[in-house]
Protein backbone atom coordinates (compact mmCIF):
# COMPACT_ATOMS: atom_id res chain seq x y z
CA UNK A 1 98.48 104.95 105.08
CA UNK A 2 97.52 101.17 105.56
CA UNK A 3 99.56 99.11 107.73
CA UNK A 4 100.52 96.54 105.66
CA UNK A 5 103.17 93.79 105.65
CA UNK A 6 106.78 94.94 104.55
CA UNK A 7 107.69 94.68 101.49
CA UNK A 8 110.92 95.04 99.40
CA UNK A 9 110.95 97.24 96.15
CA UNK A 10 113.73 95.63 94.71
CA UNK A 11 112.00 92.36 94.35
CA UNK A 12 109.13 94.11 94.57
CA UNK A 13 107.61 91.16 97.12
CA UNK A 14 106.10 91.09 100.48
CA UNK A 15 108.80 89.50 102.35
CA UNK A 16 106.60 87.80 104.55
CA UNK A 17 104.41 86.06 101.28
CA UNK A 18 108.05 85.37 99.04
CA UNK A 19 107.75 81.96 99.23
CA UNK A 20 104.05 82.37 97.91
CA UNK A 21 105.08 84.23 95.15
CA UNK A 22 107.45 81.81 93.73
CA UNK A 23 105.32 79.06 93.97
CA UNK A 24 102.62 81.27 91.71
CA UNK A 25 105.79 81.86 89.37
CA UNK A 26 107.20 78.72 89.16
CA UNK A 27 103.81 77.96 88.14
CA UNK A 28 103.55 80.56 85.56
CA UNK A 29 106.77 79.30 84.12
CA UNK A 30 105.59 76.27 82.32
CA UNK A 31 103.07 78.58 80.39
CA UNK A 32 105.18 81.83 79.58
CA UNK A 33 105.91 83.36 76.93
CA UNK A 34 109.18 84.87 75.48
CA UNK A 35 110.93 86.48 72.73
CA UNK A 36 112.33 84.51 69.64
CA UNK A 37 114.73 83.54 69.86
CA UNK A 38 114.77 82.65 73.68
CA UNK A 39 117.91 83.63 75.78
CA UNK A 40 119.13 81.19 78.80
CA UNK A 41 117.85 82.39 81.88
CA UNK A 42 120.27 84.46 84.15
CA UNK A 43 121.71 83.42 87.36
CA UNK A 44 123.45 85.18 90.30
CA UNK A 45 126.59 83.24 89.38
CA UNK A 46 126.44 83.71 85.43
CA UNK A 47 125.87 87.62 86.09
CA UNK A 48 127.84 90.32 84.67
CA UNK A 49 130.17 91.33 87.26
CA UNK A 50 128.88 94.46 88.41
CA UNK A 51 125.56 93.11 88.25
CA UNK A 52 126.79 90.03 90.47
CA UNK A 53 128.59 92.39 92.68
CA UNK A 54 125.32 94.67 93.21
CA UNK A 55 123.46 91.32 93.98
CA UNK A 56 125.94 90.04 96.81
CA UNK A 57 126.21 93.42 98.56
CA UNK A 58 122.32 92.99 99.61
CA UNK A 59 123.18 89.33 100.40
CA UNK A 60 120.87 87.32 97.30
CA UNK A 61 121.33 84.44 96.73
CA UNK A 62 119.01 83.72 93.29
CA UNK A 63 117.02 85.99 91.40
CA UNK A 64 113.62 86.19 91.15
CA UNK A 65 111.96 84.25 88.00
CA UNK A 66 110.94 87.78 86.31
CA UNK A 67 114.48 88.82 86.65
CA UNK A 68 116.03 85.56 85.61
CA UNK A 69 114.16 85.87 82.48
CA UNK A 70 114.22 89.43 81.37
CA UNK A 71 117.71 90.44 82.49
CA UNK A 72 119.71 88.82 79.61
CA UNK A 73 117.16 90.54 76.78
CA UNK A 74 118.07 93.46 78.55
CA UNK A 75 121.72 92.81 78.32
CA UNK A 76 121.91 91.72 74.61
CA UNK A 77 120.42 95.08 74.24
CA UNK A 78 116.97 94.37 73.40
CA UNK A 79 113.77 96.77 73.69
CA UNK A 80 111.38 94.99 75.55
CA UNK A 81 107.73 94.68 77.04
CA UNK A 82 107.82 92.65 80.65
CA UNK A 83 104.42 91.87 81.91
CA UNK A 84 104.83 90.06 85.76
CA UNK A 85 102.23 89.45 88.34
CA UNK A 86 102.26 92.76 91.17
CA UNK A 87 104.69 91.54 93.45
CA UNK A 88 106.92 89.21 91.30
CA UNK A 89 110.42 91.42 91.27
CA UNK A 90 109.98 93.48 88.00
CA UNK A 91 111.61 96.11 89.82
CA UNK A 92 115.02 94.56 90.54
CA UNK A 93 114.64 93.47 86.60
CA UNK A 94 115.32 96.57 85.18
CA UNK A 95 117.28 98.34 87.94
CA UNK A 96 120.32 95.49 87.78
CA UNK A 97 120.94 95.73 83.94
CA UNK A 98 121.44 99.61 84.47
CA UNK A 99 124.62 98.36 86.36
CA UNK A 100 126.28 96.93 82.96
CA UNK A 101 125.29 100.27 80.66
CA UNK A 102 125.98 103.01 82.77
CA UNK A 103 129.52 104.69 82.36
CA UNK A 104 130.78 106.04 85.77
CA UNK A 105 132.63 108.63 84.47
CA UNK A 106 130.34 109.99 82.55
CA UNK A 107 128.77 112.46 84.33
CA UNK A 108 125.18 113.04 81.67
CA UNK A 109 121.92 111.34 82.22
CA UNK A 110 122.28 107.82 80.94
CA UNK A 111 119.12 106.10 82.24
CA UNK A 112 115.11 107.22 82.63
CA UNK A 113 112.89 105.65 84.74
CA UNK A 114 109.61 107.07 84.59
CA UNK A 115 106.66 105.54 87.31
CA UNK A 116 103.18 107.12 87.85
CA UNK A 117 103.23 108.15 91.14
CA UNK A 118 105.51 110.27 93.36
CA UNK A 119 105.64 107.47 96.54
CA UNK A 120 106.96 104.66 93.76
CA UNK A 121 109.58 106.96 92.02
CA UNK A 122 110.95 107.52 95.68
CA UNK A 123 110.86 103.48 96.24
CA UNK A 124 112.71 102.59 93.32
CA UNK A 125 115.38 105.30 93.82
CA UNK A 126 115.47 104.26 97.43
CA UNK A 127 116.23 101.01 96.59
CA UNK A 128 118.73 101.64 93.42
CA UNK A 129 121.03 103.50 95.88
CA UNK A 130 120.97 100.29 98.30
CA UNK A 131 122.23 98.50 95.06
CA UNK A 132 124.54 101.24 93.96
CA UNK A 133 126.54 100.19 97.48
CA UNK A 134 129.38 98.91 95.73
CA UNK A 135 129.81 101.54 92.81
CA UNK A 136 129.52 105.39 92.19
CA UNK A 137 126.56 106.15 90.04
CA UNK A 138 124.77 109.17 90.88
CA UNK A 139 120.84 109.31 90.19
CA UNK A 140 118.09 111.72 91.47
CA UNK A 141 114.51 111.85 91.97
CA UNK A 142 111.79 113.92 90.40
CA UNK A 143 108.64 114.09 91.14
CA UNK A 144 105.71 117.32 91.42
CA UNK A 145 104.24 119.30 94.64
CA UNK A 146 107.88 119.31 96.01
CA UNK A 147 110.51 122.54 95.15
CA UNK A 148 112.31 122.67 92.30
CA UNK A 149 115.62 123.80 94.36
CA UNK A 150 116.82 120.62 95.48
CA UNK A 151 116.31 118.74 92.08
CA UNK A 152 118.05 121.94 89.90
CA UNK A 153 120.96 121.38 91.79
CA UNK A 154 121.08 117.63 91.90
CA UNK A 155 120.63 118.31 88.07
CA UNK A 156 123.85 121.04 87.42
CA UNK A 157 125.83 118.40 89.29
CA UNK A 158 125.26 115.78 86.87
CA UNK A 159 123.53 112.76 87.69
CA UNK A 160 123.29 109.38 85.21
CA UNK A 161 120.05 108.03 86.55
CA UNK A 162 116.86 110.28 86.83
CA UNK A 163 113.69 108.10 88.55
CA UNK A 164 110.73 110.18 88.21
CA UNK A 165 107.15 111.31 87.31
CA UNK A 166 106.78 112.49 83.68
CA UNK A 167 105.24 115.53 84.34
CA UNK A 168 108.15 116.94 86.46
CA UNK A 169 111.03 115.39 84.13
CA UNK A 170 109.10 116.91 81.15
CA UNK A 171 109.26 120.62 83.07
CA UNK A 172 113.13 119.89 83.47
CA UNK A 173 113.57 119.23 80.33
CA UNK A 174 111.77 122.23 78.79
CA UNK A 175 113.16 124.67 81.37
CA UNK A 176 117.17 123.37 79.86
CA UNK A 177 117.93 121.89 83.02
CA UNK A 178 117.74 118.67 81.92
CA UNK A 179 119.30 117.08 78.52
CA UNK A 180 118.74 113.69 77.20
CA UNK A 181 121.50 113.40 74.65
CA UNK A 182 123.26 110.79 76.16
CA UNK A 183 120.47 108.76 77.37
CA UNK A 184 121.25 104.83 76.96
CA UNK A 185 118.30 103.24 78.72
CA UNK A 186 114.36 104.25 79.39
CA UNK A 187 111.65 102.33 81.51
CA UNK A 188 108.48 102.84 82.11
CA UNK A 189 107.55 101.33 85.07
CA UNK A 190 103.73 100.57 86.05
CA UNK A 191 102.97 101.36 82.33
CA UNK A 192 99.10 100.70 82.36
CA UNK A 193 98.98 102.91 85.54
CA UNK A 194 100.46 105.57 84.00
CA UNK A 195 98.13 106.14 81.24
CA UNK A 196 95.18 105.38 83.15
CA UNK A 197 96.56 108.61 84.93
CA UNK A 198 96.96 110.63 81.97
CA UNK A 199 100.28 111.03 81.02
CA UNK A 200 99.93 109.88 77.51
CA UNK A 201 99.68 113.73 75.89
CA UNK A 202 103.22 114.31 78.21
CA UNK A 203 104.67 111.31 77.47
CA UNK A 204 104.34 112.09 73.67
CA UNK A 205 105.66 115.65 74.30
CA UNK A 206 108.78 113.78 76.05
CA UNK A 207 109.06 111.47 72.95
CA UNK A 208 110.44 114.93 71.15
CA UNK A 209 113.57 114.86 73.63
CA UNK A 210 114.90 111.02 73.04
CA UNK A 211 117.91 110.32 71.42
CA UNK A 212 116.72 107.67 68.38
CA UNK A 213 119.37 105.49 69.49
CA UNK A 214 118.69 104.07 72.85
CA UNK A 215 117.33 101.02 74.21
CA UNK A 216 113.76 101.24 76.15
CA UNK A 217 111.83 98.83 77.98
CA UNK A 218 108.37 98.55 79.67
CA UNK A 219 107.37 96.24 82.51
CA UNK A 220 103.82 95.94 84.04
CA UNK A 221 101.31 93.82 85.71
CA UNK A 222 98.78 94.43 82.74
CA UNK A 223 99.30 95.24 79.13
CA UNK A 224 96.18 96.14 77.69
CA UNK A 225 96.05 97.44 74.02
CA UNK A 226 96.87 101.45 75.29
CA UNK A 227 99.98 99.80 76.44
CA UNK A 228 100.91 98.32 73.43
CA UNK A 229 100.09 101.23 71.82
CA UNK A 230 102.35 103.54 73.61
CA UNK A 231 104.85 100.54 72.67
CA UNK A 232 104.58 101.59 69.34
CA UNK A 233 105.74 104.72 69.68
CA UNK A 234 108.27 104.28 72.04
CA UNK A 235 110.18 100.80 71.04
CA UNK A 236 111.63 99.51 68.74
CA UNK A 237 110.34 95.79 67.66
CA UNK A 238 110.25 95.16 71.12
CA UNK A 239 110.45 91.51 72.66
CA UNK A 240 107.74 89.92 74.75
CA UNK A 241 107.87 88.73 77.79
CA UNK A 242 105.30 87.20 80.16
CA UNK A 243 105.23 85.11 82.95
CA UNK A 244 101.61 85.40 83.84
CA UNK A 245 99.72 84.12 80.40
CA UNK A 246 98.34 80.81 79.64
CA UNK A 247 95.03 79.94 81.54
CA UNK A 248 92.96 82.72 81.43
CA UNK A 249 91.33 82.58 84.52
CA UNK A 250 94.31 81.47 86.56
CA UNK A 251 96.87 83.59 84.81
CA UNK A 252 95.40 86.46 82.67
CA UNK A 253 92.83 87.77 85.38
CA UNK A 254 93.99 89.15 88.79
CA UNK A 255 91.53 87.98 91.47
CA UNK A 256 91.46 90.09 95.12
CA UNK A 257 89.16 90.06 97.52
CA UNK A 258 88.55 92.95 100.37
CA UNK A 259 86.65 91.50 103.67
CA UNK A 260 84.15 94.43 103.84
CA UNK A 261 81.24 95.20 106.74
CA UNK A 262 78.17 95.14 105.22
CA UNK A 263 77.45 98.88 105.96
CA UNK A 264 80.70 100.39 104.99
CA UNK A 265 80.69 98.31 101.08
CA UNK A 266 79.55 101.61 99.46
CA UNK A 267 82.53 103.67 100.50
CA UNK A 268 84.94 100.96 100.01
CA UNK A 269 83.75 100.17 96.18
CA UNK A 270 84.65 103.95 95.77
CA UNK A 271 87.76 103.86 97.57
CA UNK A 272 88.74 101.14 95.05
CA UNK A 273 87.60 102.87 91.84
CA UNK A 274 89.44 105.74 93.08
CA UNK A 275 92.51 103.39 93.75
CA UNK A 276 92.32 101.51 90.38
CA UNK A 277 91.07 103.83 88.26
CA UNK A 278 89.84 101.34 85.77
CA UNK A 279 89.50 102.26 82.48
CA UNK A 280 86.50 100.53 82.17
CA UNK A 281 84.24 98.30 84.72
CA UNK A 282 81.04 96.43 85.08
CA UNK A 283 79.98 96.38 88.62
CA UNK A 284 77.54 93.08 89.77
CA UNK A 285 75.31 93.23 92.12
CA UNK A 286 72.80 90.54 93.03
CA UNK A 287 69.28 92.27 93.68
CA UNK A 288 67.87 95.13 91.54
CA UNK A 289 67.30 97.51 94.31
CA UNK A 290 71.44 97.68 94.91
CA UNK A 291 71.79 97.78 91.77
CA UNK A 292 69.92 101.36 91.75
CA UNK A 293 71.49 102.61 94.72
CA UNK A 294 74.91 101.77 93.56
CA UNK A 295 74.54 103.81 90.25
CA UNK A 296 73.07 106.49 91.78
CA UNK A 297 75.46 106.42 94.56
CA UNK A 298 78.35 106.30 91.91
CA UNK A 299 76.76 108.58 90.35
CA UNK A 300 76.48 111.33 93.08
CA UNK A 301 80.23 110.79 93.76
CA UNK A 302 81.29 112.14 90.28
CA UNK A 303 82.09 108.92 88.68
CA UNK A 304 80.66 108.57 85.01
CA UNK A 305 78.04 105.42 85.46
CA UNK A 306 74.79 104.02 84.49
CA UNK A 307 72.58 100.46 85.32
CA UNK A 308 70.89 97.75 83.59
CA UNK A 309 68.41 96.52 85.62
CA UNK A 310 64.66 93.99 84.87
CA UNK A 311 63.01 97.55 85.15
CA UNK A 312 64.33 99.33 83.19
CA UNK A 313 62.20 100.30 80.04
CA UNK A 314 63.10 99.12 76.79
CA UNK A 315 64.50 102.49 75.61
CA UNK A 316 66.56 103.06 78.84
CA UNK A 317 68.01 100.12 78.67
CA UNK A 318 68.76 100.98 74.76
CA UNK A 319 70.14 104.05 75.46
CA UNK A 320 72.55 102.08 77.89
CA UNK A 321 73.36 99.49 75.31
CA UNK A 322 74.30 102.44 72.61
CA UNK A 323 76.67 104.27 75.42
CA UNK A 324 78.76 100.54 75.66
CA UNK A 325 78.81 100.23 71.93
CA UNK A 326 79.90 103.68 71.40
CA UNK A 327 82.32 103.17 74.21
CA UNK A 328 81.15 105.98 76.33
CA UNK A 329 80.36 104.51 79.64
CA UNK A 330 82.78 103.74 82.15
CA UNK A 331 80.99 101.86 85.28
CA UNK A 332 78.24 99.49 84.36
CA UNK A 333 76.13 98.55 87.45
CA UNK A 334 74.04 95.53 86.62
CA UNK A 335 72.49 92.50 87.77
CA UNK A 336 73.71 88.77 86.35
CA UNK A 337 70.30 88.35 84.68
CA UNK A 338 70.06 92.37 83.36
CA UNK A 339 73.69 91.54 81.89
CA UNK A 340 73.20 88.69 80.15
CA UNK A 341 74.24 89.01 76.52
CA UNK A 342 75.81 91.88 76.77
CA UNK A 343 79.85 91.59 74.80
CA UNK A 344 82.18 94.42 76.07
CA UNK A 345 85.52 93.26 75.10
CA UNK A 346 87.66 96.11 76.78
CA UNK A 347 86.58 95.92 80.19
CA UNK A 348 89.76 95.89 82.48
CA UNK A 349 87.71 95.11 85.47
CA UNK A 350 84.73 93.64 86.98
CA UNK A 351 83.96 94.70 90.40
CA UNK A 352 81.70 91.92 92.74
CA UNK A 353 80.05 93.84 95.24
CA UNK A 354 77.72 90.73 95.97
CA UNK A 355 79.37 87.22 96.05
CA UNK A 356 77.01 85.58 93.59
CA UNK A 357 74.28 83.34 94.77
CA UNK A 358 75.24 80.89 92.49
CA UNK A 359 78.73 79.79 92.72
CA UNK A 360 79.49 79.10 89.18
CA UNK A 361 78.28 82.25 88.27
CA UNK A 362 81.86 84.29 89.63
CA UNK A 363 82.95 82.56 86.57
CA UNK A 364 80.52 84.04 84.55
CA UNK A 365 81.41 87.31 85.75
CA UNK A 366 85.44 86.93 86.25
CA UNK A 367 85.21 85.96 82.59
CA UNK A 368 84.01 89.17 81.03
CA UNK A 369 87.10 90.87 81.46
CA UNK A 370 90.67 89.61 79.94
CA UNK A 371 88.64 88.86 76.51
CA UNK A 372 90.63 88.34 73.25
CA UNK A 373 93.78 87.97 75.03
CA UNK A 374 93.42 90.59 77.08
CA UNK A 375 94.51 90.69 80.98
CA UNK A 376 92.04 92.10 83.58
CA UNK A 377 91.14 92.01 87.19
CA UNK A 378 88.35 91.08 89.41
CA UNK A 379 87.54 92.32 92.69
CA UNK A 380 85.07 91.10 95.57
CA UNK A 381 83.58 92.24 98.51
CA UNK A 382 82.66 89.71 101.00
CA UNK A 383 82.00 89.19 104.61
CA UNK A 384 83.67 87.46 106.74
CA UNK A 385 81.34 84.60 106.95
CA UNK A 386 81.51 84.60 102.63
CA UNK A 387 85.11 84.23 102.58
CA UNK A 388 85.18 80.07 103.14
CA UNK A 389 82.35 80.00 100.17
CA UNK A 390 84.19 82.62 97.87
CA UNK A 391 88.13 79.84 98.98
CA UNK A 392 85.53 77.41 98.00
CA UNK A 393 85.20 78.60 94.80
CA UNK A 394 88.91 79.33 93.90
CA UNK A 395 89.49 75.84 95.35
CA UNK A 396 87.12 74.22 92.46
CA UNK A 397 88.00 76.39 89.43
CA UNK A 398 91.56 76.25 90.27
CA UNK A 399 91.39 80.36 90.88
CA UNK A 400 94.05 81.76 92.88
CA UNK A 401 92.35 83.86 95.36
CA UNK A 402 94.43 86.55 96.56
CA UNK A 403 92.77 88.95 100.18
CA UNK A 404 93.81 92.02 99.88
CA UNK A 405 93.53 94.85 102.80
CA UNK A 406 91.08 97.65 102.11
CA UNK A 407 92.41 100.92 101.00
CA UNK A 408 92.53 103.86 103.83
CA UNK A 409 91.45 107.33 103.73
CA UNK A 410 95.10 108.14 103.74
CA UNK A 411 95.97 106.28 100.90
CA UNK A 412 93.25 107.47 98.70
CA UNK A 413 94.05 110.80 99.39
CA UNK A 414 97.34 110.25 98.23
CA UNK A 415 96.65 108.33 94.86
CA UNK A 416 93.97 111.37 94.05
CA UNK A 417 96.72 114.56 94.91
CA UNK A 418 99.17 112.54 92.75
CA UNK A 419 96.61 112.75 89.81
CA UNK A 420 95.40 116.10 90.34
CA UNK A 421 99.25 117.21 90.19
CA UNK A 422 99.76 115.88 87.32
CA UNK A 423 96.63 117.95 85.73
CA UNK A 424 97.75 121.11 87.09
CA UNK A 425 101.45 120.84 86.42
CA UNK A 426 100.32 119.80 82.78
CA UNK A 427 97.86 123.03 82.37
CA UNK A 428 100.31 124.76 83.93
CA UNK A 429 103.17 124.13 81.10
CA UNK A 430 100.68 124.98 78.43
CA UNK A 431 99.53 128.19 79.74
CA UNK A 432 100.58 131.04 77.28
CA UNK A 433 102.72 133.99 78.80
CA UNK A 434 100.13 136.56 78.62
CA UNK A 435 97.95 133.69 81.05
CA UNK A 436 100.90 133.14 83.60
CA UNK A 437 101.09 136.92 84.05
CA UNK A 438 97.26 137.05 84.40
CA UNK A 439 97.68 134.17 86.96
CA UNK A 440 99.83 136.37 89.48
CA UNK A 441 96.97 138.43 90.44
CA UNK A 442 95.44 135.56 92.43
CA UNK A 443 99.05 134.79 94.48
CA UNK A 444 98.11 136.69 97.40
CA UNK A 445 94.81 135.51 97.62
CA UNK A 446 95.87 131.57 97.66
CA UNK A 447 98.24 131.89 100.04
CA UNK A 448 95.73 134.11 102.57
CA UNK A 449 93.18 131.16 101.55
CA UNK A 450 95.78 128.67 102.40
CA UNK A 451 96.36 130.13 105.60
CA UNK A 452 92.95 131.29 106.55
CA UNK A 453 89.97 129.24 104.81
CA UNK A 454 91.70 125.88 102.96
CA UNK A 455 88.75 124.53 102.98
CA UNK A 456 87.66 126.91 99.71
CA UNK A 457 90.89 126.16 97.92
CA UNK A 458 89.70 121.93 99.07
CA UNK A 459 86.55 122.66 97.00
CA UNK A 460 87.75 124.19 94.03
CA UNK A 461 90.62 121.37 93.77
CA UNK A 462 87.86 118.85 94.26
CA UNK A 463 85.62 120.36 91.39
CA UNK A 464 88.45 119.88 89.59
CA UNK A 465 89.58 116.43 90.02
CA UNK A 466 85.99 115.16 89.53
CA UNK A 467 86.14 117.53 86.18
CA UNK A 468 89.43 116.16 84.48
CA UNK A 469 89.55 112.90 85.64
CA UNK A 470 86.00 111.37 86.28
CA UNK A 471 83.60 112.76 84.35
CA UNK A 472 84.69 111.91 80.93
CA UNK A 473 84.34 108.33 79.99
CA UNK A 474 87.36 106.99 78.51
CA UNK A 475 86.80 104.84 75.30
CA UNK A 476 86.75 101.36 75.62
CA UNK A 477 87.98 101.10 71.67
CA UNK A 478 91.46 101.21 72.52
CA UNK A 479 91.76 104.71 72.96
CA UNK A 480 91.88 108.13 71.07
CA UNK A 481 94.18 109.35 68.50
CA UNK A 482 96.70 111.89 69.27
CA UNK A 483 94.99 114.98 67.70
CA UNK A 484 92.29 114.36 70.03
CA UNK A 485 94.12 113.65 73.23
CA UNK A 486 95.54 117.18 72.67
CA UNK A 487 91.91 118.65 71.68
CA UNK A 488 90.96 117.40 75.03
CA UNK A 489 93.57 119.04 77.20
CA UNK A 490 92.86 122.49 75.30
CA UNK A 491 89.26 122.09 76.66
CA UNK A 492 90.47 121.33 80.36
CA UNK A 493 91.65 125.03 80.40
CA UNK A 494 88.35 126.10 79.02
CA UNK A 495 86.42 124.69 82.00
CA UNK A 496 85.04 121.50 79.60
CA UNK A 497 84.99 118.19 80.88
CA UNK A 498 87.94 115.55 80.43
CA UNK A 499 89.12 112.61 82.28
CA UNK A 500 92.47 111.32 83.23
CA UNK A 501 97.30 106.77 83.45
């Protein structure tokens, strides 16, 4: 993994960049939004007293502005959808509430928190038992490509909070080892990452399992409109709350940059597709001949992409123009002049891999995602001699430019094993009887592969990941219905193509 600067999961801040982050929130404040009727914002003082007691055992001494905001919806017992800058304590928000609806001596699983990946379900429960110092609630952690053992038992104990991946809570649950009855609180944590990971199809199969009376909340960076559509189905007239709207290109697009070598810029713009996952992306480059090389590049690596270059014929660059209308192209690699007049108006990110030429044109670009509304990112690459022109540029648009460090091997490796687990553990719950017992054949010869040649089981596994989650473009027209998510998985088994949070 990256070594990078240490960072607290409660507030869910860099320690070293806090004072940073409030500034950008106390920013944001005079431009968010907020349910109707608007609650007075919480304080350490006017806290519940468990809540307050949770709070002083760490040693706070004010909340974060996300949590000073959201905590008393979430205590007059509201559903709600949070969306916070990365980094801005959404984290803390919902953990602290749990402290005021959780009955101690009730021994039944009273809270769900679901996250899309294994390492942040271990961070949050990591940090709930700091905060559970001063009390006796009992909570576990679930999560795939670990044994079942140790959760099964945690589970016939009896725990009240379960932090996990939906793919492993929904094989609990199934199995009977797991019952939801008495569940008082759900959040979905990270909930635009999750469905770009493709947990959708379990979350609905999960839906089946809820009590109708509970209260459920969702807090993310982004909410795009697969977000609020999986709002829909899982809250009830839920509240709003943002502190990152307003100014769309201060406040509704995310702006990073990665200080790449010049050589190594191909391999990182995968390493951050692979990282993001975006649901949908146009990638700028400034000459025509990267622009080639990128898509084929792309291309080669399994990812579903075309270009739009000055030399392209008229019907290629048609047949490029029906794919985006028809919302079947992912990764658009293009030139500013080849993409001029072109309207996508779901595109969660645009990718830089050249600063432009032309300063004002990174506005140009930055704008064509977060349309209608929307929120998006926008990444760079730049040199180190770019970075004072690309500061320049935030400095004169008023753009918060954010450097970010480049992802590792390490850490791509372990954002792509949490996705593939989730496709196998998925295809594994729907496999008939009659298929298991056909599956048990194979046994021995995985484990003498695992012992003898992994690199043939490596293959196979990569074939697959490229399969399920790259190949097929996901729509940019807000998404599919539910008939057809389901269509899609029953063609995964069936060696067809699908993709994916």
């Amino acid at each position: 993994m990256s070594n990078g600067p240490k960072r607290s999961f409660i507030t869910g801040i860099d320690l070293t960049t806090r004072a940073q982050a409030e500034r950008s929130e106390e920013k944001a404040r005079s431009i968010f939004a907020e349910p109707d009727p608007p609650l007075p914002s919480a304080t350490v003082s006017n806290l519940p007293d468990k809540l307050r007691e949770a709070v002083e055992s760490i040693g706070w001494k004010e909340l974060m502005p996300v949590q000073q905001k959201a905590i008393p919806y979430l205590l007059n017992g509201q559903d709600l959808i949070v969306q916070s800058q990365t980094g801005s304590g959404k984290t803390g928000a919902f953990l602290l509430p749990l402290f005021n609806l959780l009955d101690e001596n009730q021994k039944g699983a009273q809270a769900l928190v679901l996250s899309p990946t294994r390492e942040l379900a271990r961070q949050i429960h990591e940090e709930f038992e700091v905060l559970c110092a001063a009390h006796s609630f009992t909570s576990v952690v679930i999560y795939g490509g670990v044994k079942y053992e140790p959760q099964i038992k945690a589970l016939k104990a009896g725990v009240q909070v379960i932090i996990g991946t939906p793919g492993r809570v929904l094989d609990h649950i199934q199995q009977g080892r797991l019952i939801l009855d008495d569940l008082r609180m759900m959040v979905f944590d990270e909930a635009d990452e999750m469905l770009s990971m493709g947990f959708y199809p379990d979350m609905l199969k999960l839906k089946r399992y809820l009590p109708p009376k509970r209260q459920s909340c969702m807090f993310s960076a982004t909410i795009p409109r697969r977000v609020r559509y999986l709002s829909r189905q899982f809250l009830n007239n839920p509240g709003f709350l943002s502190l990152s709207t307003g100014n769309v290109s201060v406040d509704a697009i995310e702006h990073r940059y990665y200080r790449v070598e010049k050589m190594a810029k191909d391999r990182v713009l995968a390493r951050l597709i692979e990282m993001e996952n975006p649901e949908s992306a146009i990638i700028f480059a400034n000459t025509k001949r990267d622009v080639e090389y990128l898509g084929q590049f792309l291309k080669n690596y399994g990812f579903d992409a075309d270009i739009l270059s000055g030399d392209l014929s008229q019907k290629a660059r048609e047949k490029v123009m029906q794919k985006i209308r028809d919302g079947k192209l992912r990764f658009l690699v293009a030139t500013d002049v080849a993409a001029r007049g072109i309207d996508i108006s779901d595109l969660s990110h645009v990718i830089m891999y050249d600063l432009p030429q032309d300063h004002e044109y990174y506005v140009h670009r930055a704008g064509r995602t977060a349309r209608a509304g929307k929120t998006g990112t926008a990444l760079v690459l730049i040199s180190i001699e770019e970075q004072r022109a690309l500061l320049a540029i935030g400095q004169r648009y008023s753009i918060p430019m954010t450097q970010h460090d480049v992802p590792g091997d390490d850490d791509v490796a372990q954002r792509v094993t949490d996705r593939l687990t989730v496709v196998l553990e998925s295809t594994f719950r729907d496999l008939s009887n009659l298929e298991k017992e056909r599956m048990q054949r194979f046994l021995p010869l995985v484990g003498n592969l695992a012992d003898e040649e992994p690199e043939l089981l490596a293959m196979l596994l990569d074939d697959l990941y490229h399969e399920t989650l790259h190949k097929r473009p996901v729509s940019g027209q807000g998404g599919r219905n539910d008939d057809n998510r389901e269509e899609g998985r029953g063609q995964d088994r069936g060696g067809g193509s699908r993709s994916r949070r």
